[in-house]
Protein backbone atom coordinates (compact mmCIF):
# COMPACT_ATOMS: atom_id res chain seq x y z
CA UNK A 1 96.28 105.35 116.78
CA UNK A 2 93.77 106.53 114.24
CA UNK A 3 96.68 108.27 111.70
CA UNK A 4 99.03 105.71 110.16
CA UNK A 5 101.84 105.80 107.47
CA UNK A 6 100.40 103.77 104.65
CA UNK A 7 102.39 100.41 104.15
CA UNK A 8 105.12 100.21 101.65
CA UNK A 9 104.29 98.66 98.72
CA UNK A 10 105.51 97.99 95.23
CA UNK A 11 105.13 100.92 92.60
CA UNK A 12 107.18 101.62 89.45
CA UNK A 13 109.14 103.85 91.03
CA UNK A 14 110.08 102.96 94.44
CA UNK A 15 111.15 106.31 95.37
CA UNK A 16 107.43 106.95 95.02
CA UNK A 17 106.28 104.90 98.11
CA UNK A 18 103.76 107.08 99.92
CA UNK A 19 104.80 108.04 103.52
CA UNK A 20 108.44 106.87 102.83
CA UNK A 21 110.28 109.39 105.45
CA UNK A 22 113.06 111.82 103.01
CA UNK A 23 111.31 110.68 99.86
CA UNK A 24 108.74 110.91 97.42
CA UNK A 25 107.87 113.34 95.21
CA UNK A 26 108.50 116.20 96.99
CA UNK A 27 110.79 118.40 95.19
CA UNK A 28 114.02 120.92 97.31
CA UNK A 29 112.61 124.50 96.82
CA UNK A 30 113.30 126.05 94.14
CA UNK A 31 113.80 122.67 92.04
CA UNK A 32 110.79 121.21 90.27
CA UNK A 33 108.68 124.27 89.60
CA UNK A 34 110.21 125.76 86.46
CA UNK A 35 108.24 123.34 84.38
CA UNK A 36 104.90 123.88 86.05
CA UNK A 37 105.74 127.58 85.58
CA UNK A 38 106.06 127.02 82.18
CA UNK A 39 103.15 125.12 81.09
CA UNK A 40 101.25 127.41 83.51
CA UNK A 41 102.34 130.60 81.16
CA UNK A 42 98.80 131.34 79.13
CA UNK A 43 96.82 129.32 81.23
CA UNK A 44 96.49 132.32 84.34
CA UNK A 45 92.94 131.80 86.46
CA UNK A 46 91.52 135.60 87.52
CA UNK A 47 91.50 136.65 90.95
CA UNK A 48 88.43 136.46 93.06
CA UNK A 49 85.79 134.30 93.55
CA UNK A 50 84.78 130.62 91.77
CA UNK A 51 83.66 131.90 88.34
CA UNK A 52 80.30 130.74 87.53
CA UNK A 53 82.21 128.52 84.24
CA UNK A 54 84.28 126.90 86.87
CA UNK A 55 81.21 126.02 88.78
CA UNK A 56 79.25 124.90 85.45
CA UNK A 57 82.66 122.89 84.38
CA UNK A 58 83.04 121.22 87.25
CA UNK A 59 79.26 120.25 87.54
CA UNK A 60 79.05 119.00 84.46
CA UNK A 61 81.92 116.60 84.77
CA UNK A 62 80.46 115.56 87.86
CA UNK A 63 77.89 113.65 85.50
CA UNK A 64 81.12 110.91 84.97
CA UNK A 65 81.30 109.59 88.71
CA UNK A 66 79.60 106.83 89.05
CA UNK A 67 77.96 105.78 92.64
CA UNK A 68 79.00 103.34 94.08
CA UNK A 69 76.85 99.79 93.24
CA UNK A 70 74.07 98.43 94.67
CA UNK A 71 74.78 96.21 98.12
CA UNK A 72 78.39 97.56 97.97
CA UNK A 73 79.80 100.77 100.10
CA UNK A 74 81.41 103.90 98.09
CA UNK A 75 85.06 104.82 99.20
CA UNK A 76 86.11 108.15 98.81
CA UNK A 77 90.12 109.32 99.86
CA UNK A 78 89.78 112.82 100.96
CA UNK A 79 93.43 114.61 100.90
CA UNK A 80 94.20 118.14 102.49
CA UNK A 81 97.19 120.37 101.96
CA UNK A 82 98.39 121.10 105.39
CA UNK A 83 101.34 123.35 104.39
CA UNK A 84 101.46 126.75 106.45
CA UNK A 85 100.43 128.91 103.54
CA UNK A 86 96.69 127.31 104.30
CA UNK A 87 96.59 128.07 108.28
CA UNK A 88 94.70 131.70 107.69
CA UNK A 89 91.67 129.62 106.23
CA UNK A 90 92.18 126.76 107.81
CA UNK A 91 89.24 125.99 110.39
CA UNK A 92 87.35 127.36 108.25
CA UNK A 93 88.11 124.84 105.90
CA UNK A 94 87.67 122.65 108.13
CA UNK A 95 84.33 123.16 109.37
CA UNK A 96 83.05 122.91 105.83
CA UNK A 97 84.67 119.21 105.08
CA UNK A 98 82.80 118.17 108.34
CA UNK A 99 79.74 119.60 107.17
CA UNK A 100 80.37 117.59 103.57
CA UNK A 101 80.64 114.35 105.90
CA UNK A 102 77.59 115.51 108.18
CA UNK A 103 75.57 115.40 105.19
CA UNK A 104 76.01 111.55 104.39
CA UNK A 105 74.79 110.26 107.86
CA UNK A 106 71.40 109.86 106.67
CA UNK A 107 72.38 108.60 103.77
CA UNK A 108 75.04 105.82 104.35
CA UNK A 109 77.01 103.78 102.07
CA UNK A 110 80.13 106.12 102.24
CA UNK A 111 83.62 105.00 103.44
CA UNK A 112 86.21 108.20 103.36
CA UNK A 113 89.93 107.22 103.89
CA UNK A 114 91.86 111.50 105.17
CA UNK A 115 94.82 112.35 104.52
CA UNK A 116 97.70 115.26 105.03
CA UNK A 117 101.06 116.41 104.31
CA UNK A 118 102.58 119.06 105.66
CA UNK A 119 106.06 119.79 107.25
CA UNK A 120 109.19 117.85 105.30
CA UNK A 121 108.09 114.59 104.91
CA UNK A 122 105.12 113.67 106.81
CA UNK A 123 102.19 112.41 104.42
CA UNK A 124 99.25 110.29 106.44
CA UNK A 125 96.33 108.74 105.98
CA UNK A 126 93.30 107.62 108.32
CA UNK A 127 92.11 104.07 108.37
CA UNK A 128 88.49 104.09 106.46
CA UNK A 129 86.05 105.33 108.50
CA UNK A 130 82.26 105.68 107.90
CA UNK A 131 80.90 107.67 111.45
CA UNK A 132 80.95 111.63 110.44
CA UNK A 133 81.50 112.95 114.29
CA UNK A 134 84.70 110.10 114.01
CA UNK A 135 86.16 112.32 110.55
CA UNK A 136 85.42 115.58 111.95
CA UNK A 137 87.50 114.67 115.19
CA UNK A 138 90.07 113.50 112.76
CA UNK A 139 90.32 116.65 110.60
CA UNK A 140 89.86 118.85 113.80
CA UNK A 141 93.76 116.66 115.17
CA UNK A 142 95.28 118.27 112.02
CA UNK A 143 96.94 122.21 112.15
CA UNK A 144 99.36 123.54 109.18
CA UNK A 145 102.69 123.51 109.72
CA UNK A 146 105.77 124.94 106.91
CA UNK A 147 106.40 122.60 103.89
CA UNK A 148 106.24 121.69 100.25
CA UNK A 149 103.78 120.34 98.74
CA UNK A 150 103.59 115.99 98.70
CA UNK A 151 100.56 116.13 95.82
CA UNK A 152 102.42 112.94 93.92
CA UNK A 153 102.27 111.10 97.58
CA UNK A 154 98.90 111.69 97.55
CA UNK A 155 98.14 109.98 93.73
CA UNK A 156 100.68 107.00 94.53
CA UNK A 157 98.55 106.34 97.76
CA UNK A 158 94.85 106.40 95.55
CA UNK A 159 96.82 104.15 93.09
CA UNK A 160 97.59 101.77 96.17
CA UNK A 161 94.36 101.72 97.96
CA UNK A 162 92.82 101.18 94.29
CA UNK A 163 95.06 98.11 93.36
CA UNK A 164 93.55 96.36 97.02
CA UNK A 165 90.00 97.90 96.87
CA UNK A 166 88.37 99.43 94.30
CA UNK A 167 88.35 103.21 95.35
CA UNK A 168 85.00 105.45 93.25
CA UNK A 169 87.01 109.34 93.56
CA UNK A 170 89.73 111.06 95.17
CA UNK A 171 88.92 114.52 96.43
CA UNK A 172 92.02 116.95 97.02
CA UNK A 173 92.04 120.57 98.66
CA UNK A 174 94.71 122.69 98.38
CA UNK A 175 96.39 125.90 96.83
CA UNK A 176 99.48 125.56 95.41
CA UNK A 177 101.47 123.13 93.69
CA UNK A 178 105.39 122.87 94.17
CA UNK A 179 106.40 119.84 92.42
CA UNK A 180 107.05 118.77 88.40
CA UNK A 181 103.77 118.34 86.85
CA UNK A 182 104.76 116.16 84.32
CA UNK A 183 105.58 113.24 87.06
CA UNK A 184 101.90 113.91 88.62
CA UNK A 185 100.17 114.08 85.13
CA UNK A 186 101.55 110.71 84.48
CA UNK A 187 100.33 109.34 88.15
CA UNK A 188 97.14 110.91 86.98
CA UNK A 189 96.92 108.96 83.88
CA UNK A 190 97.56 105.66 86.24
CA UNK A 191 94.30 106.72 88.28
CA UNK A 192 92.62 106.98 84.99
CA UNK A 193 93.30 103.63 83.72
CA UNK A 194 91.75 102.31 87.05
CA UNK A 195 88.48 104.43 86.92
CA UNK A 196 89.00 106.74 89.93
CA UNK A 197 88.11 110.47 89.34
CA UNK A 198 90.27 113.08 90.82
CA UNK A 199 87.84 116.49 91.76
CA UNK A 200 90.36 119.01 92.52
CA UNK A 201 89.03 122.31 95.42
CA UNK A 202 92.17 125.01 94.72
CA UNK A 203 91.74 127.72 97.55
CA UNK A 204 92.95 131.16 96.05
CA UNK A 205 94.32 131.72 92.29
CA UNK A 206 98.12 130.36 92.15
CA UNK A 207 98.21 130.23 88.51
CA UNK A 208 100.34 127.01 88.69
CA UNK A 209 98.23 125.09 91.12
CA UNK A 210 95.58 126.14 89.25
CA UNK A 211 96.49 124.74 85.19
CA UNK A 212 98.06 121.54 87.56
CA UNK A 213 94.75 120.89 88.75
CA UNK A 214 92.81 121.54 85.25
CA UNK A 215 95.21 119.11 83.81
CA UNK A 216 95.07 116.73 86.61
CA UNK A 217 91.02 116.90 86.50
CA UNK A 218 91.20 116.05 82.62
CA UNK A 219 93.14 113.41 82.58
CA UNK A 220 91.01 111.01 85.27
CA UNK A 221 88.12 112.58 84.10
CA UNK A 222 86.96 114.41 87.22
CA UNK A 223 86.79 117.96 88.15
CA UNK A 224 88.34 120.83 88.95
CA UNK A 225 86.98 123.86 90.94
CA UNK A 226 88.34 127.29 93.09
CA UNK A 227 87.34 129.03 95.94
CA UNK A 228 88.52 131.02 98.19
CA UNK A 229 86.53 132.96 101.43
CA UNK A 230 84.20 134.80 99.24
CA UNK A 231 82.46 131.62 97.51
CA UNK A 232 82.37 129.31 101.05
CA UNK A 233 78.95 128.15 100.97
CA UNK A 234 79.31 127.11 97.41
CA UNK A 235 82.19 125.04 97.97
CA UNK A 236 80.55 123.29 100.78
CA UNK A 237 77.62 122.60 98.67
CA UNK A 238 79.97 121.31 96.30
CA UNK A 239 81.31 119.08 98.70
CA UNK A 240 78.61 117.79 100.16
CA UNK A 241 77.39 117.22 96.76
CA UNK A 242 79.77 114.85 95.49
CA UNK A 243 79.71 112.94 98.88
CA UNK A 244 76.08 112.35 99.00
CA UNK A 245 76.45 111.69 95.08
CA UNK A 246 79.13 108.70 95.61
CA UNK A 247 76.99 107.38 98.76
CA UNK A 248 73.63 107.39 97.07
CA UNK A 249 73.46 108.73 93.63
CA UNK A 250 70.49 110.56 92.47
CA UNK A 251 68.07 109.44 95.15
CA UNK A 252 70.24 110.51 97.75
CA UNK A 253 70.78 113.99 95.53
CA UNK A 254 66.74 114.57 95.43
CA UNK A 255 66.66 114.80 98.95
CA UNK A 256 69.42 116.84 99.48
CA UNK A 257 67.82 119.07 96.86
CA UNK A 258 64.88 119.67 99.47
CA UNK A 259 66.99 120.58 101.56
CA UNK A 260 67.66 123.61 99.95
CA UNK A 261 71.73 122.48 98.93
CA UNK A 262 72.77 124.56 96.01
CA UNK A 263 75.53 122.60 95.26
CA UNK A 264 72.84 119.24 94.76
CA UNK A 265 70.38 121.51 92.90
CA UNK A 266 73.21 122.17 90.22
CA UNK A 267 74.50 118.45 89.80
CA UNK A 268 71.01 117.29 89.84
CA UNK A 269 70.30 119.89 86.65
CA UNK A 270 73.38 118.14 85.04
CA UNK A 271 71.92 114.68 85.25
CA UNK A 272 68.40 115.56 83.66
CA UNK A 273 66.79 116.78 87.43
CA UNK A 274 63.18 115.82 88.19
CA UNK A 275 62.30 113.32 90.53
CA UNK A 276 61.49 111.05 87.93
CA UNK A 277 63.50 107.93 87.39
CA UNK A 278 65.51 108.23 90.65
């Protein structure tokens, strides 16, 4: 069985043991928000598309993640919200991830690790695969079902891959954010102390998912970035982007460039662009 539960293992708070079934982080409705609502109060993203500062932001802090060496093999955790509020955008969501993965073939050197949550309690994760047709058929076993979010699952699990192997970024898609974000700012900071980036995809314009994510983005020094139907191709640029980035760095970026990938064009820009030197 491709999907496990991740093993339980030691953490500072052992409440906090990813995939533990009736705990976590994952607060009762209606409990665990009031603070997120708080600090989100002045900190409101507009409606609509990915702005085009988002887009430069997140770009430009793309410039921090660092590919992986030379002779070893990046690993990249990719984490989805599967909560119901997601299911109207779902495949399409879908088919762009698998396009992000489709991208690396040629390029190699990438091991991704998926994960869920969705439902009550159920938080998985993949074994580390590198095939793309192997992810896609993984991604394409996952629909949205009701639920909270499990984002502090998802940190605690990074933390523990990290601690065996050393892990280069977590990616996370989502759009909303229903737990206290003081707890996951102070996971965060534990991801930043080991190196590992968080770059944060918020579908839609929840105002608390959205100064969650900033915050979350800052901390591990990563990046943050919305979409929503409108802005599609750039997210999967985006994607593919940071994938081919953490595979191959700026080689692997030049010849995504001529492949017409807007999302490679703008990183490239960010790291000096020109083929010379790569």
């Amino acid at each position: 069985m491709f999907w496990r539960k991740s093993p339980k293992t030691a953490t500072k708070d052992q409440s906090e043991a990813p995939f533990k079934t009736g705990a976590g982080p994952v607060a009762e409705r209606g409990q665990g928000t009031a603070a997120a609502e708080q600090q989100a109060k002045g900190g409101a993203v507009r409606a609509g598309t990915s702005s085009d500062a988002d887009v430069a932001d997140f770009i430009a802090r793309m410039k921090t993640m660092t590919p992986a060496a030379t002779g070893e093999r990046g690993r990249l955790v990719f984490a989805m919200d599967a909560t119901m509020s997601r299911a109207a955008t779902w495949e399409m969501a879908l088919a762009q991830q698998s396009e992000m993965f489709a991208a690396v073939k040629s390029v190699g050197g990438l091991d991704v690790q998926l994960m869920y949550f969705r439902g009550t309690s159920e938080c998985r994760a993949s074994k580390w695969v590198s095939d793309p047709e192997a992810l896609a058929r993984l991604m394409r076993s996952v629909s949205c079902a009701g639920g909270l979010t499990q984002i502090g699952r998802v940190l605690v699990h990074a933390l523990d891959e990290s601690a065996r192997h050393k892990v280069n970024a977590l990616v996370y898609v989502g759009d909303s954010m229903e737990e206290d974000i003081d707890h996951l700012c102070a996971r965060a900071g534990e991801l930043a102390l080991l190196g590992v980036p968080v770059f944060l995809f918020q579908e839609g314009d929840d105002p608390v998912a959205s100064r969650t994510f900033r915050e979350i983005a800052r901390i591990t020094n990563g990046a943050y970035c919305r979409f929503d139907r409108g802005s599609a191709r750039q997210l999967r640029d985006l994607l593919m982007a940071v994938a081919v980035y953490a595979a191959g760095g700026r080689k692997a970026l030049l010849a995504l460039v001529e492949q017409k990938n807007a999302g490679a064009r703008l990183l490239l820009q960010q790291l000096g662009g020109g083929a010379a030197g790569a």
